[in-house]
PDB file of N, CA and C in Angstrom:
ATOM      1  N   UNK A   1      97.362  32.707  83.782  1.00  0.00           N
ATOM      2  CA  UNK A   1      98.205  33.885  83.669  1.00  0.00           C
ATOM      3  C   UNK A   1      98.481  34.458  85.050  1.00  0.00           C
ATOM      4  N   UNK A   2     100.005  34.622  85.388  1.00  0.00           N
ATOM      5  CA  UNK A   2     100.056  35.427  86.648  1.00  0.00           C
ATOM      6  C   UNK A   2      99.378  36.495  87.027  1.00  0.00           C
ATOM      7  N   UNK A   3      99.714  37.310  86.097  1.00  0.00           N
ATOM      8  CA  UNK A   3      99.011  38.786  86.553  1.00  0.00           C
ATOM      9  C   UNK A   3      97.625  39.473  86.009  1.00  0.00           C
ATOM     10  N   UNK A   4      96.783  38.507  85.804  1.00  0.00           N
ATOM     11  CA  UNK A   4      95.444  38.422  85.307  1.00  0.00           C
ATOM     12  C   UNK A   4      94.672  38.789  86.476  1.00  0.00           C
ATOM     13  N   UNK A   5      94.412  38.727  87.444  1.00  0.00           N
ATOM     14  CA  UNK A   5      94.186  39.652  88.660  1.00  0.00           C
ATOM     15  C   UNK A   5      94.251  40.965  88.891  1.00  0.00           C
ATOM     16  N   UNK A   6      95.746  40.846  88.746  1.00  0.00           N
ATOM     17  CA  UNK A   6      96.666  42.285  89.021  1.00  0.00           C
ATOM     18  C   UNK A   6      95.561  43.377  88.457  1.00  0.00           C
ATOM     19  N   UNK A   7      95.883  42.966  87.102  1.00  0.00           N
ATOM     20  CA  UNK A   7      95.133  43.651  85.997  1.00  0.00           C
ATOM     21  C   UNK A   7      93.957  43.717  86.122  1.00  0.00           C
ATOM     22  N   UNK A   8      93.270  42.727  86.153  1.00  0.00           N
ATOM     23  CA  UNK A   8      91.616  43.204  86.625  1.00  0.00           C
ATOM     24  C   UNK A   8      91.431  44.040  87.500  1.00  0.00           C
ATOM     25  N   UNK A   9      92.106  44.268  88.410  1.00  0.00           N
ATOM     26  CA  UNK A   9      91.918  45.411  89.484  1.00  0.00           C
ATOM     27  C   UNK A   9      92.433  46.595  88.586  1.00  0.00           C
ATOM     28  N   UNK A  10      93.741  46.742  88.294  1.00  0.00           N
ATOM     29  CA  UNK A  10      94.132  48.113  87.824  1.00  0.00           C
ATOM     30  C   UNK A  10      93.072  48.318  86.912  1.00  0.00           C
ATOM     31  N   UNK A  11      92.190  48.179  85.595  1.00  0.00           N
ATOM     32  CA  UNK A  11      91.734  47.907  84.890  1.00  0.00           C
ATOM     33  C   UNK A  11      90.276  48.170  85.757  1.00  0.00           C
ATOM     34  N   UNK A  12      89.664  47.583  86.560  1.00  0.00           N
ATOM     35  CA  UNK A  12      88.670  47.959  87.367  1.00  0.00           C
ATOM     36  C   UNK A  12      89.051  49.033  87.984  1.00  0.00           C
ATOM     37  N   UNK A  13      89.923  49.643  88.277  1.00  0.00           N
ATOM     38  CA  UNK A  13      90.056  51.632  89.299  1.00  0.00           C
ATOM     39  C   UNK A  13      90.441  52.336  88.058  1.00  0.00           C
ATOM     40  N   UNK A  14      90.849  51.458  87.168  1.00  0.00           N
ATOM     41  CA  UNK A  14      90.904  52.870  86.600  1.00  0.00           C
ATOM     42  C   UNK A  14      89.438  53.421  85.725  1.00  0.00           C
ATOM     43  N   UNK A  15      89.033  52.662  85.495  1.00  0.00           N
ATOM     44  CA  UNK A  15      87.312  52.956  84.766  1.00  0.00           C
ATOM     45  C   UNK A  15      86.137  52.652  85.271  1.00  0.00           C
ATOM     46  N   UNK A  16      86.278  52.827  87.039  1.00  0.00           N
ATOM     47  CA  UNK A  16      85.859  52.780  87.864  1.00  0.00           C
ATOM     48  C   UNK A  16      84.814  52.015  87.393  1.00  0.00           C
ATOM     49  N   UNK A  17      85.229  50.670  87.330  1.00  0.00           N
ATOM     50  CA  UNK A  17      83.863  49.687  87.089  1.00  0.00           C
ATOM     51  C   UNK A  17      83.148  49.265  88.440  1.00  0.00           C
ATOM     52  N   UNK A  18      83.783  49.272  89.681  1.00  0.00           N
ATOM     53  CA  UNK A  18      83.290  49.071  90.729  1.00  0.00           C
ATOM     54  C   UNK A  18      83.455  47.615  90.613  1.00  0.00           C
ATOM     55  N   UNK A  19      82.122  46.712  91.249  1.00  0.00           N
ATOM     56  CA  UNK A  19      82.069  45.220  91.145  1.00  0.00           C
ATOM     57  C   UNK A  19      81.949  44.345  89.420  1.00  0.00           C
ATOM     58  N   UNK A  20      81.716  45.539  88.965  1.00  0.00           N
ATOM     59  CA  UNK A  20      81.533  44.894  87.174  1.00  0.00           C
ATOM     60  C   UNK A  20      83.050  43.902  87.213  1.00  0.00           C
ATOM     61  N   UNK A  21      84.095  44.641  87.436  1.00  0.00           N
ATOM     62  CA  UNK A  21      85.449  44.596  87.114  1.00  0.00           C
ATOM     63  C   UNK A  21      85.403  42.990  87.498  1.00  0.00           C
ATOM     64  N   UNK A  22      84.595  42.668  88.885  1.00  0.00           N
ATOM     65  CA  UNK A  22      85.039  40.840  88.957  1.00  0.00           C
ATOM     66  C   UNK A  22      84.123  40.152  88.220  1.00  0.00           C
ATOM     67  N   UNK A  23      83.576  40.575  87.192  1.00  0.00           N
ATOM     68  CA  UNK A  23      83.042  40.386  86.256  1.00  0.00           C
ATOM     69  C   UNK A  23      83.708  39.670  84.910  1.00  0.00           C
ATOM     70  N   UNK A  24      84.561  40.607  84.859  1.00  0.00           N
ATOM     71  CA  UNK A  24      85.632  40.357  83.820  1.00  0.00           C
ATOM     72  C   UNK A  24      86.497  39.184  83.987  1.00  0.00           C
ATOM     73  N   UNK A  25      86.471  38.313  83.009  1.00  0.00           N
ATOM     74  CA  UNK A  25      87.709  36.666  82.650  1.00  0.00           C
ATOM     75  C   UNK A  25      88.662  36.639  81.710  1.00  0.00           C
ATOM     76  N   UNK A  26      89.058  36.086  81.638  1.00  0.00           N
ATOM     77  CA  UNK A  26      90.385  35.978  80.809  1.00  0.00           C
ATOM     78  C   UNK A  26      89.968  36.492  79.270  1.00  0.00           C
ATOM     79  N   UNK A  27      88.556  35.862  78.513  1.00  0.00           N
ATOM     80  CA  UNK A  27      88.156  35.914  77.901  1.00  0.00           C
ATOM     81  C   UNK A  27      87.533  37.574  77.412  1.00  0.00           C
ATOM     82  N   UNK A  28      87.281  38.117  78.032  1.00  0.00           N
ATOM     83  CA  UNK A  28      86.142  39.041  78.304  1.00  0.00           C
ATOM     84  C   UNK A  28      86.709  40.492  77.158  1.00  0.00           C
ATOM     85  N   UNK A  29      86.040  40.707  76.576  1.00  0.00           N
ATOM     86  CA  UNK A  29      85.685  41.790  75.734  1.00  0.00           C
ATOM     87  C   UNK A  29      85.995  42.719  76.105  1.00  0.00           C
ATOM     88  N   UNK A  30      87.144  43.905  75.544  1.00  0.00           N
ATOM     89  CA  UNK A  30      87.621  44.775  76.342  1.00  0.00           C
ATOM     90  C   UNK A  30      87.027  46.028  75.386  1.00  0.00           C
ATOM     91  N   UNK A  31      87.563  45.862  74.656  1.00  0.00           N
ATOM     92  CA  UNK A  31      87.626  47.040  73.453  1.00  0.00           C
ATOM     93  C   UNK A  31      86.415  46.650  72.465  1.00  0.00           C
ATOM     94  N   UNK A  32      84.996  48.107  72.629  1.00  0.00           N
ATOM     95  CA  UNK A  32      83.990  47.693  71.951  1.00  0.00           C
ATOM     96  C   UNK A  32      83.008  47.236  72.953  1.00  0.00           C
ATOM     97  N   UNK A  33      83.053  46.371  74.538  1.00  0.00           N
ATOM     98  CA  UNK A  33      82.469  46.020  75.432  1.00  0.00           C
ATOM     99  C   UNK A  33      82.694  46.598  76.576  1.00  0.00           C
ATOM    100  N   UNK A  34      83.571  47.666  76.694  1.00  0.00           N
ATOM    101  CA  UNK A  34      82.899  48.550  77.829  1.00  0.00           C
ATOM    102  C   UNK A  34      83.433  49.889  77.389  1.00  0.00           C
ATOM    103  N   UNK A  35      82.148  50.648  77.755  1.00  0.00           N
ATOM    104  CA  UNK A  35      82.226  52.003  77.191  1.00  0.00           C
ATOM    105  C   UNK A  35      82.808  53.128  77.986  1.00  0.00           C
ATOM    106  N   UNK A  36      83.409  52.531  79.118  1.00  0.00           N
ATOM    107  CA  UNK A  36      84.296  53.215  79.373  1.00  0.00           C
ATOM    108  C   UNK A  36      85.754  53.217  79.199  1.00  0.00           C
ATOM    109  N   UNK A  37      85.998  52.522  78.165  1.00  0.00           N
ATOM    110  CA  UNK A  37      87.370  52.256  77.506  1.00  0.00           C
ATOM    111  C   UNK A  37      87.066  52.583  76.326  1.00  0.00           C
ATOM    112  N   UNK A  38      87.722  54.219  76.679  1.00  0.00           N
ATOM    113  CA  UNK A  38      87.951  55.210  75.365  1.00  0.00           C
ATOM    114  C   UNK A  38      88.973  55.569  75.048  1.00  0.00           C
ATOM    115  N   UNK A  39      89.451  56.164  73.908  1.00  0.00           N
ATOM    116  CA  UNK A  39      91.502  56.536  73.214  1.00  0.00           C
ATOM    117  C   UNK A  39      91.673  57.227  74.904  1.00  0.00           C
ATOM    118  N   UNK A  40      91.285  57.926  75.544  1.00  0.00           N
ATOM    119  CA  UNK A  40      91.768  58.502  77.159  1.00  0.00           C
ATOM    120  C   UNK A  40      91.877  57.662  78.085  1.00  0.00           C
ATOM    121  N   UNK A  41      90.742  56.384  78.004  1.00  0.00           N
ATOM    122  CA  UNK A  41      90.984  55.625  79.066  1.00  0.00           C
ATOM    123  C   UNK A  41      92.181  54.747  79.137  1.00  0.00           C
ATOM    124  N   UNK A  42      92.227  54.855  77.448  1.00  0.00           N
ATOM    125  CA  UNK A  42      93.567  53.710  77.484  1.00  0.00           C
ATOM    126  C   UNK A  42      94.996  54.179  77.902  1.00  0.00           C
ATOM    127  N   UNK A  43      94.776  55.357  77.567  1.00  0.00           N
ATOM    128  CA  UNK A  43      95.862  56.088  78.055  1.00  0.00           C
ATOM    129  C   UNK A  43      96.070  55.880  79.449  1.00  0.00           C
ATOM    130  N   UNK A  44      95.233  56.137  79.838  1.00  0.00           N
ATOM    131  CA  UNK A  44      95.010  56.243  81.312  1.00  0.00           C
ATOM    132  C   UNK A  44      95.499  54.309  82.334  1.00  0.00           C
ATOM    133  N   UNK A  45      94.987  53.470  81.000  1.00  0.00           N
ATOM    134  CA  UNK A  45      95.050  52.394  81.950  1.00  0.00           C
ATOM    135  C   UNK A  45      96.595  51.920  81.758  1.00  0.00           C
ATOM    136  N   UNK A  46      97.461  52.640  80.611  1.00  0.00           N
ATOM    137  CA  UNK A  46      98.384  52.024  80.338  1.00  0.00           C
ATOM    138  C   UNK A  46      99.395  52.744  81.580  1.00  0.00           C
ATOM    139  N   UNK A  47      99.570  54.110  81.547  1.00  0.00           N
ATOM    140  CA  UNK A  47      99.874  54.755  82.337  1.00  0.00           C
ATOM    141  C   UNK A  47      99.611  54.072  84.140  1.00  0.00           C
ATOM    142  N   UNK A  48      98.869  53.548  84.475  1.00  0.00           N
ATOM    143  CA  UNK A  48      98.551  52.876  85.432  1.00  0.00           C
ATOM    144  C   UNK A  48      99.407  51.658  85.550  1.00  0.00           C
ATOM    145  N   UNK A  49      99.782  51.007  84.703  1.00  0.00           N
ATOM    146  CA  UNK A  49     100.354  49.612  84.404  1.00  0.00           C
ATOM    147  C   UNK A  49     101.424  49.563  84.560  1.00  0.00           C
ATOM    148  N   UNK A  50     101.966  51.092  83.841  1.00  0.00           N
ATOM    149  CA  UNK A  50     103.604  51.486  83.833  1.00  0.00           C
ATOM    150  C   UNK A  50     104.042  51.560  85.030  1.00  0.00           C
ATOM    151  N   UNK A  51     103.084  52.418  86.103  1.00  0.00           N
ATOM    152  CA  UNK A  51     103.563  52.694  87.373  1.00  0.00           C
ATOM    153  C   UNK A  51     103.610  51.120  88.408  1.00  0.00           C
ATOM    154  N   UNK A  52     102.402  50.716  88.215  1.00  0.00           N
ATOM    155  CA  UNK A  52     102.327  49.578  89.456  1.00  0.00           C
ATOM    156  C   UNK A  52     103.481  48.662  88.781  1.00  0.00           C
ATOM    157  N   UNK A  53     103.634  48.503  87.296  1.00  0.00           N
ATOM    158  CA  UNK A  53     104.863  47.472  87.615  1.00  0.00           C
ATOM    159  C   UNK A  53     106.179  47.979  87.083  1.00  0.00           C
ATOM    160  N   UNK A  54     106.162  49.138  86.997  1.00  0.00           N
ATOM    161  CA  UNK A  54     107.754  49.847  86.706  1.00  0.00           C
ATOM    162  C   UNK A  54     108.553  49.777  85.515  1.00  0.00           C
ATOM    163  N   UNK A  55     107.387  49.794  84.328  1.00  0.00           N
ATOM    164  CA  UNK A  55     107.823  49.496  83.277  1.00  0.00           C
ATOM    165  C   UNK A  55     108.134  50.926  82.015  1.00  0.00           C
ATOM    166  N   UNK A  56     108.174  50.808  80.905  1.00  0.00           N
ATOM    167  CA  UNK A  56     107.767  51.772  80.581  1.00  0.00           C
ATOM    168  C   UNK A  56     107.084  51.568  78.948  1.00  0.00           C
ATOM    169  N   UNK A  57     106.073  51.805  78.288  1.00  0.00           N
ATOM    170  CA  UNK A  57     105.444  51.613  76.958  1.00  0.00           C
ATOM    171  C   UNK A  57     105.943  52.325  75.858  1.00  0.00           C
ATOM    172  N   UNK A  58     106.350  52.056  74.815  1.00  0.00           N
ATOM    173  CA  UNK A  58     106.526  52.979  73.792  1.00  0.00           C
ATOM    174  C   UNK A  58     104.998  52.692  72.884  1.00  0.00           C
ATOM    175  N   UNK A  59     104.635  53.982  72.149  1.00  0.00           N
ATOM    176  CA  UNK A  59     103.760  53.829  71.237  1.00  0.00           C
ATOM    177  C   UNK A  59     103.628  52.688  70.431  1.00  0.00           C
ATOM    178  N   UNK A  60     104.659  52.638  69.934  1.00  0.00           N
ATOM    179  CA  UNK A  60     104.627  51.652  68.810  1.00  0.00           C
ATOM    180  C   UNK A  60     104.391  49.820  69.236  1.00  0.00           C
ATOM    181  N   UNK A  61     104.233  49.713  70.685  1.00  0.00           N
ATOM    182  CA  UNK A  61     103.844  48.552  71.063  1.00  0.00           C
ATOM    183  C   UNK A  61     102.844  48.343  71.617  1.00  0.00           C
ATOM    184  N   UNK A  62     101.686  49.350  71.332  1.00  0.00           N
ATOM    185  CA  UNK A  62     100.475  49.075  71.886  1.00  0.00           C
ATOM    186  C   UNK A  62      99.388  49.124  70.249  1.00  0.00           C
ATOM    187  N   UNK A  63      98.559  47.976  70.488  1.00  0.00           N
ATOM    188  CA  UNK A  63      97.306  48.272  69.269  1.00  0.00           C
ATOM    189  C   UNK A  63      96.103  47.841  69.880  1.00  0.00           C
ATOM    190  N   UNK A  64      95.379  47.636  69.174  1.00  0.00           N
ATOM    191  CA  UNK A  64      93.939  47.276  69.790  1.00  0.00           C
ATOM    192  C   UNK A  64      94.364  46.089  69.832  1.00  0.00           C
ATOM    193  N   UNK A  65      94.648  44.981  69.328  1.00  0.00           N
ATOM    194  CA  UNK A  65      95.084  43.470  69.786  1.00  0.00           C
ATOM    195  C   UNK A  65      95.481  43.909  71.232  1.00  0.00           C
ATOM    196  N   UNK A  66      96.626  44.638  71.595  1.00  0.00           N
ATOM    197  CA  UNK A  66      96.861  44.279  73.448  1.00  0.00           C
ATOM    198  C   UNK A  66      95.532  44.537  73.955  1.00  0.00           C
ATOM    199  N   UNK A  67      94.419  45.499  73.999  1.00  0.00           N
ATOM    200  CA  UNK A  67      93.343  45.574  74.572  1.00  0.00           C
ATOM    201  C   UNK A  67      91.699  44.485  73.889  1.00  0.00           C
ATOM    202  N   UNK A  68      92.233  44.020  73.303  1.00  0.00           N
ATOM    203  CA  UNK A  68      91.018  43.322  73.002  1.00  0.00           C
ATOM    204  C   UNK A  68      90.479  42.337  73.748  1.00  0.00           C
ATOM    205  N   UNK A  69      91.335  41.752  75.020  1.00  0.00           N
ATOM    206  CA  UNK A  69      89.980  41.122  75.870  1.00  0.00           C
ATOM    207  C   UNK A  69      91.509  41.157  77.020  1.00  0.00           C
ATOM    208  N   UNK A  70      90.680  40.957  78.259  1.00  0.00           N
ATOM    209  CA  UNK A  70      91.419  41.374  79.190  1.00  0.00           C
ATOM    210  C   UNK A  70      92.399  40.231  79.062  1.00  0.00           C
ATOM    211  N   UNK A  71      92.598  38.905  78.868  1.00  0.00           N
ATOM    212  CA  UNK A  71      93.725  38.303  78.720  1.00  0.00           C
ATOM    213  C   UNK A  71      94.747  38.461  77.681  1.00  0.00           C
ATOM    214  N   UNK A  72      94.310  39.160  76.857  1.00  0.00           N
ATOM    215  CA  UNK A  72      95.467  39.854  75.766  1.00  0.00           C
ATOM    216  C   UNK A  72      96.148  41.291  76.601  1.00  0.00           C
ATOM    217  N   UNK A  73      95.500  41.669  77.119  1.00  0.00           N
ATOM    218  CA  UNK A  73      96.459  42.773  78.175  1.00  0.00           C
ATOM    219  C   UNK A  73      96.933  42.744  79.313  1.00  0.00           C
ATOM    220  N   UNK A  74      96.833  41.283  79.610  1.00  0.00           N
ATOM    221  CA  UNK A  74      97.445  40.812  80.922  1.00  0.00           C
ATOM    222  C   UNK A  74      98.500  40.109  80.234  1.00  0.00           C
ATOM    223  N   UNK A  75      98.681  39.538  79.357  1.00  0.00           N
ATOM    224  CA  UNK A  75      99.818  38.360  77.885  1.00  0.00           C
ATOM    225  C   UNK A  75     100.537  39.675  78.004  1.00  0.00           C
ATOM    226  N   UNK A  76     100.079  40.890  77.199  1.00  0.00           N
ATOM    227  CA  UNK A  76     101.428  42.016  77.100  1.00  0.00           C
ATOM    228  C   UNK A  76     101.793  42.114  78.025  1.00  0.00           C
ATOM    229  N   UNK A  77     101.458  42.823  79.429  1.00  0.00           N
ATOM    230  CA  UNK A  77     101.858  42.917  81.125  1.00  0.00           C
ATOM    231  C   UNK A  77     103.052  41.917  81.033  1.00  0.00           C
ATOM    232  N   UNK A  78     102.896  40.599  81.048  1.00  0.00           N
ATOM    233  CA  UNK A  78     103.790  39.311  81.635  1.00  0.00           C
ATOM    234  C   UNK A  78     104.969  39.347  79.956  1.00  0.00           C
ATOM    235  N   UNK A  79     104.750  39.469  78.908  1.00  0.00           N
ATOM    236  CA  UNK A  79     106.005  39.917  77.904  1.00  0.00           C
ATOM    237  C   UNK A  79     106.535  41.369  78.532  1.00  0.00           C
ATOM    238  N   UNK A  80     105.811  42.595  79.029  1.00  0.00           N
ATOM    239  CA  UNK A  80     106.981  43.562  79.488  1.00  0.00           C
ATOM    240  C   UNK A  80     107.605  43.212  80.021  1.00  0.00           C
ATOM    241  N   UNK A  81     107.020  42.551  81.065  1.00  0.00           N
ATOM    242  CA  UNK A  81     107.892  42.184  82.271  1.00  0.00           C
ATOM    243  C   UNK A  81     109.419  40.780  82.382  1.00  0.00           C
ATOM    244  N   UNK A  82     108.808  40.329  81.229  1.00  0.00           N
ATOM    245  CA  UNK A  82     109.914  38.999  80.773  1.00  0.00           C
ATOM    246  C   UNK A  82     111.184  39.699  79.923  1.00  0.00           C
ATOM    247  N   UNK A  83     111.205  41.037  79.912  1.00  0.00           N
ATOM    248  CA  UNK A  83     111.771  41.352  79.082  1.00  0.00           C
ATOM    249  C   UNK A  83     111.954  42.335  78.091  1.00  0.00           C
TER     250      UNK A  83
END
């Protein structure tokens, strides 16, 4: 995935995981496995996502599937951006 990086970083500042964040793989447990991804944080990380890549989210296209492991929210990232 291109922006599977990207995202691990935004995703690491915003829930200030520090070094945990290079922790995190494609695979990795988002929602339910770190407790600092709460209904605010998500807010917070989506809002982050919007800005660094200039997009914009409507409600109705986010569920717990986009956050359920960090390569399902790097898959949505690269569909905003396709389009």
């Amino acid at each position: 995935m291109q922006h599977l990086e990207e995202v691990r970083n935004i995703l690491g500042d915003v829930l200030s995981l520090g070094d945990r964040a290079q922790t995190l793989k494609e695979d990795s447990i988002l929602l339910g496995n770190l407790p600092e991804l709460d209904s605010m944080a998500v807010v917070n990380v989506i809002t982050a996502l919007e800005d660094y890549y200039d997009f914009s989210v409507d409600d109705d296209e986010i569920s717990a599937q986009t956050f359920e492991t960090l390569g399902s929210l790097a898959q949505f990232v690269e569909q905003k951006l396709a389009g």
